[in-house]
C-alpha atoms as a PDB file:
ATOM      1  CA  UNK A   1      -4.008 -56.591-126.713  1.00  0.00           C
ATOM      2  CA  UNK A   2      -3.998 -56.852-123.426  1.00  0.00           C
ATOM      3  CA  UNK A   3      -0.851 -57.847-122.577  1.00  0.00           C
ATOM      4  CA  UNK A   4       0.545 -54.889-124.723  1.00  0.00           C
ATOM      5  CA  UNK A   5      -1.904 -53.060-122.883  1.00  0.00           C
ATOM      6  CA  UNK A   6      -0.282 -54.192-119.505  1.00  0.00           C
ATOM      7  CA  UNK A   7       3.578 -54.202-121.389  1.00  0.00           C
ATOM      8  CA  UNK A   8       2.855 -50.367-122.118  1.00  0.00           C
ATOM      9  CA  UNK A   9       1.774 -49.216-118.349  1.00  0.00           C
ATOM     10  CA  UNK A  10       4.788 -51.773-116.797  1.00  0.00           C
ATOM     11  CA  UNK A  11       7.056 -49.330-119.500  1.00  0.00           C
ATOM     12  CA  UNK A  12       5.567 -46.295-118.060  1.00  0.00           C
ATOM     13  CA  UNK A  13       5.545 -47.354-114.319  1.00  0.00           C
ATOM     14  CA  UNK A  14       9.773 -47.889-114.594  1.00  0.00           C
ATOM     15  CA  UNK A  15      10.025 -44.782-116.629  1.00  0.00           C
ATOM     16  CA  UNK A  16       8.631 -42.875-113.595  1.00  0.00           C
ATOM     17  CA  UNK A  17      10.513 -44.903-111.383  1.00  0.00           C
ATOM     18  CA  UNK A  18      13.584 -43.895-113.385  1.00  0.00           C
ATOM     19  CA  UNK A  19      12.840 -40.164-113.085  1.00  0.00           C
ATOM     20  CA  UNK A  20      11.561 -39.733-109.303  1.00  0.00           C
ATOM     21  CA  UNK A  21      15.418 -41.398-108.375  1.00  0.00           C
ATOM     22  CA  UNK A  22      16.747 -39.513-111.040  1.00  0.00           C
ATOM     23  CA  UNK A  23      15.370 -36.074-109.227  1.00  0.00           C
ATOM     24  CA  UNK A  24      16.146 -37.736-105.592  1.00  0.00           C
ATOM     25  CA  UNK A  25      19.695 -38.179-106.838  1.00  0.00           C
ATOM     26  CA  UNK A  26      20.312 -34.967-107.886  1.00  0.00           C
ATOM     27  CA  UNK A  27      18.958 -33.785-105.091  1.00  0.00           C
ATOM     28  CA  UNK A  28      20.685 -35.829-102.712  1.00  0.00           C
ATOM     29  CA  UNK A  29      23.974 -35.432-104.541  1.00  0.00           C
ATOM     30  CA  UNK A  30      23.493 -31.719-104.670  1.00  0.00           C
ATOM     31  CA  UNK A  31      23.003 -31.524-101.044  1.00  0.00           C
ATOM     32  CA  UNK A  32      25.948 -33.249-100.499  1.00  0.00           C
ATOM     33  CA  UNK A  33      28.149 -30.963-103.025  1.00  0.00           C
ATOM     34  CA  UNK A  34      26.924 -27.679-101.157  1.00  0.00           C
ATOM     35  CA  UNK A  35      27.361 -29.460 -97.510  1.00  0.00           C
ATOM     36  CA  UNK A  36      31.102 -30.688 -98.689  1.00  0.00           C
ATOM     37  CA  UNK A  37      31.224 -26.928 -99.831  1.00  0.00           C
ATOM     38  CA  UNK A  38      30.378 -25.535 -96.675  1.00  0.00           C
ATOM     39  CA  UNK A  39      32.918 -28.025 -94.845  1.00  0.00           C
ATOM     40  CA  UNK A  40      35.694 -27.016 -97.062  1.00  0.00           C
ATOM     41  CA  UNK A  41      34.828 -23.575 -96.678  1.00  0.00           C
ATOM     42  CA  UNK A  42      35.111 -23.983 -92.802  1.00  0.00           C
ATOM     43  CA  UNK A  43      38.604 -26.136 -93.161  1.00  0.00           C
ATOM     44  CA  UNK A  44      39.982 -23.465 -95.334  1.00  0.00           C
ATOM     45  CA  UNK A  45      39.127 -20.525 -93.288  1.00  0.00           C
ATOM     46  CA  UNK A  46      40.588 -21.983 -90.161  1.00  0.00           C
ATOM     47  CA  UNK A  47      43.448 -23.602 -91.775  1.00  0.00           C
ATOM     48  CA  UNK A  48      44.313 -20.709 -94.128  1.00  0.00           C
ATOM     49  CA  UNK A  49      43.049 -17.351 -92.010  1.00  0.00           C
ATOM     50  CA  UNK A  50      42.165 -18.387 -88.190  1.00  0.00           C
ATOM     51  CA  UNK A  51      44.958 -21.170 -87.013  1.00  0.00           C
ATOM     52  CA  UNK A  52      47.930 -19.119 -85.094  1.00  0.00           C
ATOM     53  CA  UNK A  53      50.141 -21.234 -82.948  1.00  0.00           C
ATOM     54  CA  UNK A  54      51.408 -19.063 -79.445  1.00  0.00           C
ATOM     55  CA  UNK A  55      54.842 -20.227 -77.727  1.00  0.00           C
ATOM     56  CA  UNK A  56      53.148 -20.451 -74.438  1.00  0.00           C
ATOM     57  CA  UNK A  57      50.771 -22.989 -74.913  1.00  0.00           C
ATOM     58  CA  UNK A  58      51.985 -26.973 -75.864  1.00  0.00           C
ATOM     59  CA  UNK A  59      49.378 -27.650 -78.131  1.00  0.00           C
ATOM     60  CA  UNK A  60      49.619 -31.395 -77.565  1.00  0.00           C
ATOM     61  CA  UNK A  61      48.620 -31.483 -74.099  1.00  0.00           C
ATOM     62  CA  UNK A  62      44.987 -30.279 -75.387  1.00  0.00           C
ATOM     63  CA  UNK A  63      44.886 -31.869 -78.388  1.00  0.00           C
ATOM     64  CA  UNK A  64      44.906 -35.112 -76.309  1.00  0.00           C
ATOM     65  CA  UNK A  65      42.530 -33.501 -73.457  1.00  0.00           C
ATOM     66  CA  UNK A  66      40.015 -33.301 -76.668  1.00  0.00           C
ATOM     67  CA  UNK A  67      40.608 -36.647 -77.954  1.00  0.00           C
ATOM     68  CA  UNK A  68      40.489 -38.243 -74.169  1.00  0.00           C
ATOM     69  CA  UNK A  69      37.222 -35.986 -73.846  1.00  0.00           C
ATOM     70  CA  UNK A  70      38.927 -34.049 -70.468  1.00  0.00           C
ATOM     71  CA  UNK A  71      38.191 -30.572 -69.040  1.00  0.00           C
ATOM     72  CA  UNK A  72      39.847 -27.574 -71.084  1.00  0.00           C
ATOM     73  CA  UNK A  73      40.326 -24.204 -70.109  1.00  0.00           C
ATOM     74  CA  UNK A  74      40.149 -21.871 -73.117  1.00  0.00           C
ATOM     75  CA  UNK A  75      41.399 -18.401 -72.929  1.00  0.00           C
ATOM     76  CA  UNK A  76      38.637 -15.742 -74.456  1.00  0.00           C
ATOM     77  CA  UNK A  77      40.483 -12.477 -75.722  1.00  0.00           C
ATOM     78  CA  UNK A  78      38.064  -9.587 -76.939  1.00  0.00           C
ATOM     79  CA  UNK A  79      40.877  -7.371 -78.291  1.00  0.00           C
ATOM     80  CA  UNK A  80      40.044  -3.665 -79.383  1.00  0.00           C
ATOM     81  CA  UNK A  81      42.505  -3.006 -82.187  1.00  0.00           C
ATOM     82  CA  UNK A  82      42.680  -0.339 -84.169  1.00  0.00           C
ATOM     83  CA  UNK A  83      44.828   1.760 -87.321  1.00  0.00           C
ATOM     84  CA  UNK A  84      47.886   2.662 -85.957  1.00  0.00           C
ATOM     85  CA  UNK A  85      47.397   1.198 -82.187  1.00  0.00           C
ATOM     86  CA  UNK A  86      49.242  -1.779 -80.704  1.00  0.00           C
ATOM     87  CA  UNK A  87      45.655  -3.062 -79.168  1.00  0.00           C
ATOM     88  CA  UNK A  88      44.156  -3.653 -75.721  1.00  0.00           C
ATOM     89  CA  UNK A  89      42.392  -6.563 -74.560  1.00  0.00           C
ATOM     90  CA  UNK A  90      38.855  -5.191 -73.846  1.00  0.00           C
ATOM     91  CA  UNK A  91      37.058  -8.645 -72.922  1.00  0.00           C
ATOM     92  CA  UNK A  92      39.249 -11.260 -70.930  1.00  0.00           C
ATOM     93  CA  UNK A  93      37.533 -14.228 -70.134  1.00  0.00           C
ATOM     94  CA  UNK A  94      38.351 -17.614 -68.964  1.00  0.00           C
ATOM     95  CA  UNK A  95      35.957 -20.279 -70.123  1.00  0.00           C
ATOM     96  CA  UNK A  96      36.326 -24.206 -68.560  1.00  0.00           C
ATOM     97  CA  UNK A  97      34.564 -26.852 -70.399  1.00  0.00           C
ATOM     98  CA  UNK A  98      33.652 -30.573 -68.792  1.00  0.00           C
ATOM     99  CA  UNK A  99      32.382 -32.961 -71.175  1.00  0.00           C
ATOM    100  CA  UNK A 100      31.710 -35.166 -67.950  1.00  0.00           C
ATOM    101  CA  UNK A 101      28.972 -33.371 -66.488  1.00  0.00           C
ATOM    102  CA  UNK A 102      28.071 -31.232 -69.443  1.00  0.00           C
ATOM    103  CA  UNK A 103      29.032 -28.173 -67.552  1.00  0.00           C
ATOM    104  CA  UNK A 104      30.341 -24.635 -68.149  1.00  0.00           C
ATOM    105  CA  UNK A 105      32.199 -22.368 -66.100  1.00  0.00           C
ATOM    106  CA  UNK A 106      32.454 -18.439 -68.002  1.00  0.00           C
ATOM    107  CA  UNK A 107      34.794 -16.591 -65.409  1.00  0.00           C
ATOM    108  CA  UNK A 108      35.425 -12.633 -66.294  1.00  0.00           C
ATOM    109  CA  UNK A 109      38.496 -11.310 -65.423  1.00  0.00           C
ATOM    110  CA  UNK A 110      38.073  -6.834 -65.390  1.00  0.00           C
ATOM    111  CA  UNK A 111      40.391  -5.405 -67.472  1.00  0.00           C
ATOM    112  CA  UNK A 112      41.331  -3.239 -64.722  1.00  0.00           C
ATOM    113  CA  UNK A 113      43.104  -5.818 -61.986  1.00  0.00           C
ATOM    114  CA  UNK A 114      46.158  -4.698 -61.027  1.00  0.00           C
ATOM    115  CA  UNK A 115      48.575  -7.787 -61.477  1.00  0.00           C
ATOM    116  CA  UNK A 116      51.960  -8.452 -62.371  1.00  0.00           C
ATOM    117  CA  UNK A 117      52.593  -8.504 -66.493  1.00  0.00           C
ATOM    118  CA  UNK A 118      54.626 -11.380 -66.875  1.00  0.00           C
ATOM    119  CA  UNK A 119      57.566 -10.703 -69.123  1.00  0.00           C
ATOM    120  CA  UNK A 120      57.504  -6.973 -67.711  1.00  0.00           C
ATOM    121  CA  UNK A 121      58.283  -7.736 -63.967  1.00  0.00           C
ATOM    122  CA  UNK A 122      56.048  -4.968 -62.648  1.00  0.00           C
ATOM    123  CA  UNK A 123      52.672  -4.239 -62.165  1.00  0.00           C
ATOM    124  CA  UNK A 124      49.829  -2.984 -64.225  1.00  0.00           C
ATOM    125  CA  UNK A 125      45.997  -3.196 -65.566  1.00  0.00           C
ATOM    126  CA  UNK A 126      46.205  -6.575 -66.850  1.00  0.00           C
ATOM    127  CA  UNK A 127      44.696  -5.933 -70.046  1.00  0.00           C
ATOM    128  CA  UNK A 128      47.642  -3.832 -70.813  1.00  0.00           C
ATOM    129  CA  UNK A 129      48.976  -6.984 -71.024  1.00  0.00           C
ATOM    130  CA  UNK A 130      48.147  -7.597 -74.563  1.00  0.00           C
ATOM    131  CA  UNK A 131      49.738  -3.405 -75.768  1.00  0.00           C
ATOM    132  CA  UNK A 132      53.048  -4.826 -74.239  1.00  0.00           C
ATOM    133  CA  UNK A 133      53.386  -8.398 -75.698  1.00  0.00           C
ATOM    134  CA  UNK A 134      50.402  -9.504 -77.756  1.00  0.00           C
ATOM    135  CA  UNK A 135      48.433 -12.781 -77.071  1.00  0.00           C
ATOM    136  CA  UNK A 136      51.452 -14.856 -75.536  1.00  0.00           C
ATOM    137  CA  UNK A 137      52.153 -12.436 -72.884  1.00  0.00           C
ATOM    138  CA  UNK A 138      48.380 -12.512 -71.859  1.00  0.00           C
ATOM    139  CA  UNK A 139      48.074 -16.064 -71.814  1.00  0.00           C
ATOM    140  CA  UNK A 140      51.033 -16.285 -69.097  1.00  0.00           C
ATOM    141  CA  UNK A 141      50.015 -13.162 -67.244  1.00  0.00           C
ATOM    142  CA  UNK A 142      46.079 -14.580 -66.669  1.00  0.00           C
ATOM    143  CA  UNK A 143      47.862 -18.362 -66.147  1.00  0.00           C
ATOM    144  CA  UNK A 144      50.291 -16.282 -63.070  1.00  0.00           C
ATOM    145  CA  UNK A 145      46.948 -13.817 -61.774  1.00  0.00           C
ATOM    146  CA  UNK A 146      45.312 -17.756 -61.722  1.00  0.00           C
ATOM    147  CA  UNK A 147      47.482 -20.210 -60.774  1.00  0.00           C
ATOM    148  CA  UNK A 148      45.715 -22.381 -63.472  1.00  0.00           C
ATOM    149  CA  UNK A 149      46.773 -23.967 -67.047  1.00  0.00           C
ATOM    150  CA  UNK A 150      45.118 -22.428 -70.064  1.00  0.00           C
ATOM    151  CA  UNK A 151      44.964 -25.386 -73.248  1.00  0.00           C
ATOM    152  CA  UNK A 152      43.747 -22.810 -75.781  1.00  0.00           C
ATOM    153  CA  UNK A 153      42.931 -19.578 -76.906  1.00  0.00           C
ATOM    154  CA  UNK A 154      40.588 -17.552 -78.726  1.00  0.00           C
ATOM    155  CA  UNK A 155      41.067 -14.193 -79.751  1.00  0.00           C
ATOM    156  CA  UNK A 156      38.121 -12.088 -81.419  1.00  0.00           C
ATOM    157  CA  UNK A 157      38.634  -8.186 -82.523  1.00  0.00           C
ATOM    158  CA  UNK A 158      35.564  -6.496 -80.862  1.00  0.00           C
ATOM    159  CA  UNK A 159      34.861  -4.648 -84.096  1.00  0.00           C
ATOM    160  CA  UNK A 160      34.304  -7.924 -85.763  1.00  0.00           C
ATOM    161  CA  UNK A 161      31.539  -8.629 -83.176  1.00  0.00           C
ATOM    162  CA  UNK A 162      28.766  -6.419 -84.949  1.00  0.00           C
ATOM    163  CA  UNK A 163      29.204  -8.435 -87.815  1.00  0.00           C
ATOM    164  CA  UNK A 164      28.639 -12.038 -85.866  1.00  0.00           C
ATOM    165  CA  UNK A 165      25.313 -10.998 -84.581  1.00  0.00           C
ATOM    166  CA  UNK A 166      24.028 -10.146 -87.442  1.00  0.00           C
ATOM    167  CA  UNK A 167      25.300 -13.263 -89.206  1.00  0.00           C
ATOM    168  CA  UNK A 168      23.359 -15.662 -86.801  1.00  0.00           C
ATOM    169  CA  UNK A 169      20.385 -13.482 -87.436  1.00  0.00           C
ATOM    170  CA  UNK A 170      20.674 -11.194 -84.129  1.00  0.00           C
ATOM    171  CA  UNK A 171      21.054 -12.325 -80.635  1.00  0.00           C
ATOM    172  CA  UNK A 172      18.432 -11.701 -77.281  1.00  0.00           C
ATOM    173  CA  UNK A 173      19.546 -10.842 -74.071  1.00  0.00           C
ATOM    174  CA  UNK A 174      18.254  -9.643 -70.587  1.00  0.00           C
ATOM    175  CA  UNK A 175      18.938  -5.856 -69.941  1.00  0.00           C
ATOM    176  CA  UNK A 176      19.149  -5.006 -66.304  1.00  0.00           C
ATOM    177  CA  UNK A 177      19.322  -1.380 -66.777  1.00  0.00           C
ATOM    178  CA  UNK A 178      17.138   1.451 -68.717  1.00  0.00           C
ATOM    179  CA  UNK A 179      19.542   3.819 -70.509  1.00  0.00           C
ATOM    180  CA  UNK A 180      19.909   5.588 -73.921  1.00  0.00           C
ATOM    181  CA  UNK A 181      23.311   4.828 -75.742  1.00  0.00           C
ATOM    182  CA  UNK A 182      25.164   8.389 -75.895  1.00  0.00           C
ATOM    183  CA  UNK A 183      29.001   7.263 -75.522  1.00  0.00           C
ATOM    184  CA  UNK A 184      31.045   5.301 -77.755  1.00  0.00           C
ATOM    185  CA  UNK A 185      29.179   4.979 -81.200  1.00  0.00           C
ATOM    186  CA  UNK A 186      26.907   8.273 -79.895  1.00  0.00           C
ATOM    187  CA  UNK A 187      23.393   6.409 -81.785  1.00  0.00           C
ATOM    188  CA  UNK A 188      21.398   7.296 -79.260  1.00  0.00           C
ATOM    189  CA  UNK A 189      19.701   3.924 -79.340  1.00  0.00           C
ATOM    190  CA  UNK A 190      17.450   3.286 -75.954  1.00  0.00           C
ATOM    191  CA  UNK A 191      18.076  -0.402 -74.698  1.00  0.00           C
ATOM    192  CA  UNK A 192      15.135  -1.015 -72.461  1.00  0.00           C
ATOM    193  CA  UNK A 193      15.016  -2.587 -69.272  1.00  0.00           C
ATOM    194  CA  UNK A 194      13.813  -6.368 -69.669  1.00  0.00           C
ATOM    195  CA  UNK A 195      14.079  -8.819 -73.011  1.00  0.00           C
ATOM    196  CA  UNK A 196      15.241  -6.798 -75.767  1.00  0.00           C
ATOM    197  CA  UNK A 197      16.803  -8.138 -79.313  1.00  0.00           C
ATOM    198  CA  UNK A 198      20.005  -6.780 -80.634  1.00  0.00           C
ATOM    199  CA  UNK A 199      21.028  -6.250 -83.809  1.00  0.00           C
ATOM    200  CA  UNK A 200      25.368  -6.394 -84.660  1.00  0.00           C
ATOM    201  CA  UNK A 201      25.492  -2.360 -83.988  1.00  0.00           C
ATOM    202  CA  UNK A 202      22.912  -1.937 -81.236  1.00  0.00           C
ATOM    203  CA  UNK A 203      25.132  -4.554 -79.743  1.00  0.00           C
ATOM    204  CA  UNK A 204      28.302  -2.717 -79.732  1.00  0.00           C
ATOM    205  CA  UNK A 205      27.117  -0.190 -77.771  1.00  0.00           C
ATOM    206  CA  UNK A 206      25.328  -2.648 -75.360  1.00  0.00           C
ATOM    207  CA  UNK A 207      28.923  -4.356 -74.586  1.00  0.00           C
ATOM    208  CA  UNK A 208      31.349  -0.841 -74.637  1.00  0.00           C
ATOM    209  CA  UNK A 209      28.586   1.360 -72.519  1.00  0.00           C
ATOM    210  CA  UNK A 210      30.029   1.554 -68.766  1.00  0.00           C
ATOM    211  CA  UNK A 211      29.020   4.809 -67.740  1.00  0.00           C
ATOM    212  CA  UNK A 212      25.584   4.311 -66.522  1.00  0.00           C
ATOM    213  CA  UNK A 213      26.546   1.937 -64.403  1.00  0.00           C
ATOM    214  CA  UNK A 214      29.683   0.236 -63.820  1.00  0.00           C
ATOM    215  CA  UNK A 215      32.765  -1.884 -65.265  1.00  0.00           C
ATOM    216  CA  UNK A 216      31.591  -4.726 -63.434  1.00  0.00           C
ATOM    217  CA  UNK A 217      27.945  -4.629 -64.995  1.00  0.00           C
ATOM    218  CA  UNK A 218      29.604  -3.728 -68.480  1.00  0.00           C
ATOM    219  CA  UNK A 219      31.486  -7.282 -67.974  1.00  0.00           C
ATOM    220  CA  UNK A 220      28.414  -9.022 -67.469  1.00  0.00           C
ATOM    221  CA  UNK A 221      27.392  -7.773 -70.727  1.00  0.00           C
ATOM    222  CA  UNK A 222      29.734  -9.136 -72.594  1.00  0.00           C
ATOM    223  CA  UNK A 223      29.601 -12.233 -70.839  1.00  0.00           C
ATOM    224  CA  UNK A 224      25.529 -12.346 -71.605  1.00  0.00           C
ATOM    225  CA  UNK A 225      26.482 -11.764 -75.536  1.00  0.00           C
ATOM    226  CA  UNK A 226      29.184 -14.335 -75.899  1.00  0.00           C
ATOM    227  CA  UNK A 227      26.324 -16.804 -74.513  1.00  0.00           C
ATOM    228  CA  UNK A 228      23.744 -15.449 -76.725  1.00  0.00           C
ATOM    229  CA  UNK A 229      25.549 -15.643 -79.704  1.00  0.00           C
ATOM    230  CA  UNK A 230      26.539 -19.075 -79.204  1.00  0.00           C
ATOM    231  CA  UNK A 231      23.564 -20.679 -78.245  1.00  0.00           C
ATOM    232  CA  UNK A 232      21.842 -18.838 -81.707  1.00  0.00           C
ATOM    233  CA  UNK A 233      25.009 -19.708 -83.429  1.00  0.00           C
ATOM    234  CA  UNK A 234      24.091 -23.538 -82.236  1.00  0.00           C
ATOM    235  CA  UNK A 235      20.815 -23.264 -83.407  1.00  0.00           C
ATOM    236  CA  UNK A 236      20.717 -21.853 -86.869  1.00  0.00           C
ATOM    237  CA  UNK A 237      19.218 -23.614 -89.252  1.00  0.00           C
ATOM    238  CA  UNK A 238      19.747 -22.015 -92.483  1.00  0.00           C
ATOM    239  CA  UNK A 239      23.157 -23.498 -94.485  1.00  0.00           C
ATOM    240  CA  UNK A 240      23.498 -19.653 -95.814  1.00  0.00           C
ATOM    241  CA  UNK A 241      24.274 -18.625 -92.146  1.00  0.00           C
ATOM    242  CA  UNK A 242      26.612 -20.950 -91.425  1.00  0.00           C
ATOM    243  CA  UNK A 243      29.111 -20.233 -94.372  1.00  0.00           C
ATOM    244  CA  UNK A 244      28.355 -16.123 -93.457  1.00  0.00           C
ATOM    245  CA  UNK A 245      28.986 -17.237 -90.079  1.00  0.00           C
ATOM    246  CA  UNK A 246      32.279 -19.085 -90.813  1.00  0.00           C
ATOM    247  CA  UNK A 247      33.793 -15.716 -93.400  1.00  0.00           C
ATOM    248  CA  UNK A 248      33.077 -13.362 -90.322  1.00  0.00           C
ATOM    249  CA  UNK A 249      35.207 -15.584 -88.055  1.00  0.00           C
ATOM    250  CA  UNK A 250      37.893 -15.764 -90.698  1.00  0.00           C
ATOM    251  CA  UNK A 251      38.065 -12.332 -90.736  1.00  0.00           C
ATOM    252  CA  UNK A 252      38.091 -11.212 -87.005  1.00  0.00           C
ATOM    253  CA  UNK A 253      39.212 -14.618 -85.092  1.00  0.00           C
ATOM    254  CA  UNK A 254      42.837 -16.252 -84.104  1.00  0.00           C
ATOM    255  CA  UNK A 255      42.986 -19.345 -82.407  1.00  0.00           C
ATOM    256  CA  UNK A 256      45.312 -21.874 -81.857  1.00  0.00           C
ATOM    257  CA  UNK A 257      42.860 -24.222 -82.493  1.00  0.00           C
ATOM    258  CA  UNK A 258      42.849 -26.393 -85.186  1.00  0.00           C
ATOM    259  CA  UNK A 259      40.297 -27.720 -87.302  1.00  0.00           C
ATOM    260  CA  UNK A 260      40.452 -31.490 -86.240  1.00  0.00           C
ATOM    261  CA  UNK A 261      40.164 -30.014 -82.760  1.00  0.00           C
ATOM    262  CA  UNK A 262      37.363 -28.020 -83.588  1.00  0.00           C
ATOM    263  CA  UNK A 263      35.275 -31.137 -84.900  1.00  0.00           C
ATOM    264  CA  UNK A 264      36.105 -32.903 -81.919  1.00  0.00           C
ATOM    265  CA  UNK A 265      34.407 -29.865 -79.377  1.00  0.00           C
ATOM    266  CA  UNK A 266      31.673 -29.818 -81.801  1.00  0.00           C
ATOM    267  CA  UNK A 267      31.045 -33.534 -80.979  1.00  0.00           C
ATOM    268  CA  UNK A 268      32.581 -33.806 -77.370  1.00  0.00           C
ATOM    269  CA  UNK A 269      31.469 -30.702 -76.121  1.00  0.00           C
ATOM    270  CA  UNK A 270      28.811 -29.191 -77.550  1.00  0.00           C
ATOM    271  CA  UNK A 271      26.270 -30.141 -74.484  1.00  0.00           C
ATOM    272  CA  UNK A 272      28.729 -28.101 -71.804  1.00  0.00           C
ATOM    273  CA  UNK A 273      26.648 -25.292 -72.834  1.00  0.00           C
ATOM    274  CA  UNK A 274      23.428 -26.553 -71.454  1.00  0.00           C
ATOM    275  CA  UNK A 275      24.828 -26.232 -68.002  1.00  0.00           C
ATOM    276  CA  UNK A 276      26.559 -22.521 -67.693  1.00  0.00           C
ATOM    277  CA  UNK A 277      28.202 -20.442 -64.501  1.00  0.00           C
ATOM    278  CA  UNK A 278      28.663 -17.218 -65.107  1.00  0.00           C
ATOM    279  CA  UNK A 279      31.514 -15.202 -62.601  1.00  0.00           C
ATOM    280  CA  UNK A 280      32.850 -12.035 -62.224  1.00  0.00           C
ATOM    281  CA  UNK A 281      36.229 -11.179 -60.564  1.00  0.00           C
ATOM    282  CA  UNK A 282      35.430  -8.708 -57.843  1.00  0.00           C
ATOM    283  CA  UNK A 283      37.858  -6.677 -56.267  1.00  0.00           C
ATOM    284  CA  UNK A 284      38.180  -2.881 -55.037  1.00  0.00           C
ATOM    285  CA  UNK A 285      38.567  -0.060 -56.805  1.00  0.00           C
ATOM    286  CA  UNK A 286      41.573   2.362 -56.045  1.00  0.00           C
ATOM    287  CA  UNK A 287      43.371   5.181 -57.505  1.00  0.00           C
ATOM    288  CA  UNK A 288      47.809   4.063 -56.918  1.00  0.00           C
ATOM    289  CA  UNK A 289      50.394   6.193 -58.062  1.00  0.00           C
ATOM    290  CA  UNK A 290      52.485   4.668 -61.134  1.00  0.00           C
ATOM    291  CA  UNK A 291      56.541   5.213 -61.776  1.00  0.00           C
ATOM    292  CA  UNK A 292      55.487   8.657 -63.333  1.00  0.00           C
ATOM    293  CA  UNK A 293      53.660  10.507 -60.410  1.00  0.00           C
ATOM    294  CA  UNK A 294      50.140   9.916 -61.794  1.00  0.00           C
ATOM    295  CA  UNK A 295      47.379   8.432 -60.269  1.00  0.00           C
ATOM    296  CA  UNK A 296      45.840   5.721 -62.170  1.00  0.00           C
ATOM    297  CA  UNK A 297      42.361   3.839 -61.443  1.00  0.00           C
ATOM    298  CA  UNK A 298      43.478  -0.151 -60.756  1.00  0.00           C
ATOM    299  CA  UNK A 299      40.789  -2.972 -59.578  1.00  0.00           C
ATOM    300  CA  UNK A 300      42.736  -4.215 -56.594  1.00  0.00           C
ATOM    301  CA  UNK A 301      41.453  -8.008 -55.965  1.00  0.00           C
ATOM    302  CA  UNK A 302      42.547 -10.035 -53.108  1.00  0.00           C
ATOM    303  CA  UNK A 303      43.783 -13.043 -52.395  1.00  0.00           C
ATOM    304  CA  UNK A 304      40.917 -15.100 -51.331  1.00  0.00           C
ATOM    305  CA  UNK A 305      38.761 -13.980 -54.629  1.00  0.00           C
ATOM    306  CA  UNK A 306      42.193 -14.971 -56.495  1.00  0.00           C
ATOM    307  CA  UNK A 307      41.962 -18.665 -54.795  1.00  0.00           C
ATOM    308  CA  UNK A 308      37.555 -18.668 -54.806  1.00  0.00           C
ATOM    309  CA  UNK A 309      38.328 -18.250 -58.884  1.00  0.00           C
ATOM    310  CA  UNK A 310      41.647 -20.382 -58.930  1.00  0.00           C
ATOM    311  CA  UNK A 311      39.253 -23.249 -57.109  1.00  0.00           C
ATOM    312  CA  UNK A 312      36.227 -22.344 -59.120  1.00  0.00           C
ATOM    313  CA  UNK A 313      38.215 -23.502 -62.633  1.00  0.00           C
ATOM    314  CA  UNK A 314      40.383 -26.287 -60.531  1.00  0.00           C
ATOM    315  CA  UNK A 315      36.913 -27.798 -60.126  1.00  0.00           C
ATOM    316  CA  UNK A 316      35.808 -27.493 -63.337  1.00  0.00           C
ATOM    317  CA  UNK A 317      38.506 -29.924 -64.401  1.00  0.00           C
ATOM    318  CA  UNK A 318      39.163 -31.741 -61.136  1.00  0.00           C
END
């Protein structure tokens, strides 16, 4: 009897055994179907939707920078574009990555310099750039204004933006100035002075408003939301964010960038934002006359700024 006894519990003690792997394994296995989901998901959508080769950059001299785990310099196009327009660039920035010393260099160029459009032969606001010849001819007109060799490019439509924030959950930045938003979306929301969250709309209007202070400041802005969003973006936790994050960049991002590549930053890279520089292009503000008599506002910079920013990314990758 009492080795039945004993016979009986062994029988009951596997039978439990059997069930808690049983429930671990499904568990385990369905964790792995919805993480392979969210992978394929993210291959797809760059593959299929954000992948877009340009002519004027050789793809194979970064694709072995990233494997060889060298500086980059990435091209960062904010472009407003709208039904029926041709597009400007509204955001240009130049971003320079070192792996080696886990360092970032975020470099905005105002989309009023005057500088020579490359493919045009005269001179103009350089985010005009983009109206006259698309993303190629603004990759070789900011690699001219620089003296410097962009390895990629990343091209977002500002109205996609809105979305983004609100897909990592909303983003908080540092306002330096107390104002109430009447101009471009006309909400009237009041961005404080100080620490304030931002939601994807209350964000638009933090990045477009210019008026209440300057183009400059209005930079800065969007320099201080491109941060924000990617150290949240780096941070989120919750698997339903990342695949909402991944459909909003299908829908509003180009890049020349492929996926492999893209694993490889994620790996190689990913501490270069622990370390970030934040500049501004400064130059002087002056109203030229153009071919047709009119006087048109241009942000004149000089030649020493030019060479302080050409050494500023030479360094970056020296």
């Amino acid at each position: 009897m009492a080795e039945s006894r004993r016979a009986k519990k062994a029988g009951k003690s596997k039978r439990w055994w059997k069930i808690l792997l049983a429930v671990v394994a499904i568990v385990v296995i369905g964790v792995g179907v919805y993480a392979f989901s969210i992978y394929s998901n993210a291959k797809n959508t760059v593959e299929e939707k954000m992948h877009q080769q340009v002519d004027s950059i050789d793809t194979t001299v970064g694709k072995k920078k990233v494997r060889d785990n060298e500086p980059l310099n990435v091209l960062l196009l904010g472009v407003d574009e709208r039904s029926g327009d041709s597009g400007r660039s509204d955001a240009l920035m130049v971003l320079s990555l070192d792996p080696k010393d886990d360092s970032m260099n975020l470099v905005s160029i105002p989309r009023d310099t005057r500088t020579e459009i490359v493919g045009k032969g005269y001179e103009d606001k350089i985010n005009h750039a983009y109206a006259y010849g698309g993303t190629d001819m603004s990759i070789n007109t900011v690699e001219n204004l620089l003296d410097i060799e962009l390895d990629y490019y990343v091209k977002v439509n500002m109205e996609g933006l809105s979305e983004m924030v609100d897909a990592v959950g909303g983003i908080t930045v540092d306002n330096k100035t107390d104002w109430i938003d009447e101009g471009y979306y006309k909400k009237g929301y009041h961005y404080e002075k100080g620490e304030i969250e931002l939601n994807g709309a209350k964000t638009m209007g933090f990045v477009r408003m210019r008026h209440f202070d300057s183009d400059f400041a209005r930079t800065g802005r969007q320099r201080q939301v491109f941060q924000a969003i990617v150290d949240k973006g780096a941070s989120v936790a919750s698997v339903n964010k990342i695949d909402d994050m991944i459909d909003v960049l299908g829908n509003n991002m180009e890049t020349n960038l492929d996926f492999s590549d893209m694993k490889n930053l994620m790996m190689n890279y990913r501490d270069t934002r622990k370390n970030v520089v934040s500049y501004q292009m400064e130059g002087e503000g002056k109203y030229i006359t153009n071919s047709s008599g009119q006087d048109v506002y241009y942000l004149v910079v000089s030649d020493d700024e030019i060479q302080k920013v050409h050494d500023m990314i030479k360094k970056a990758k020296s």
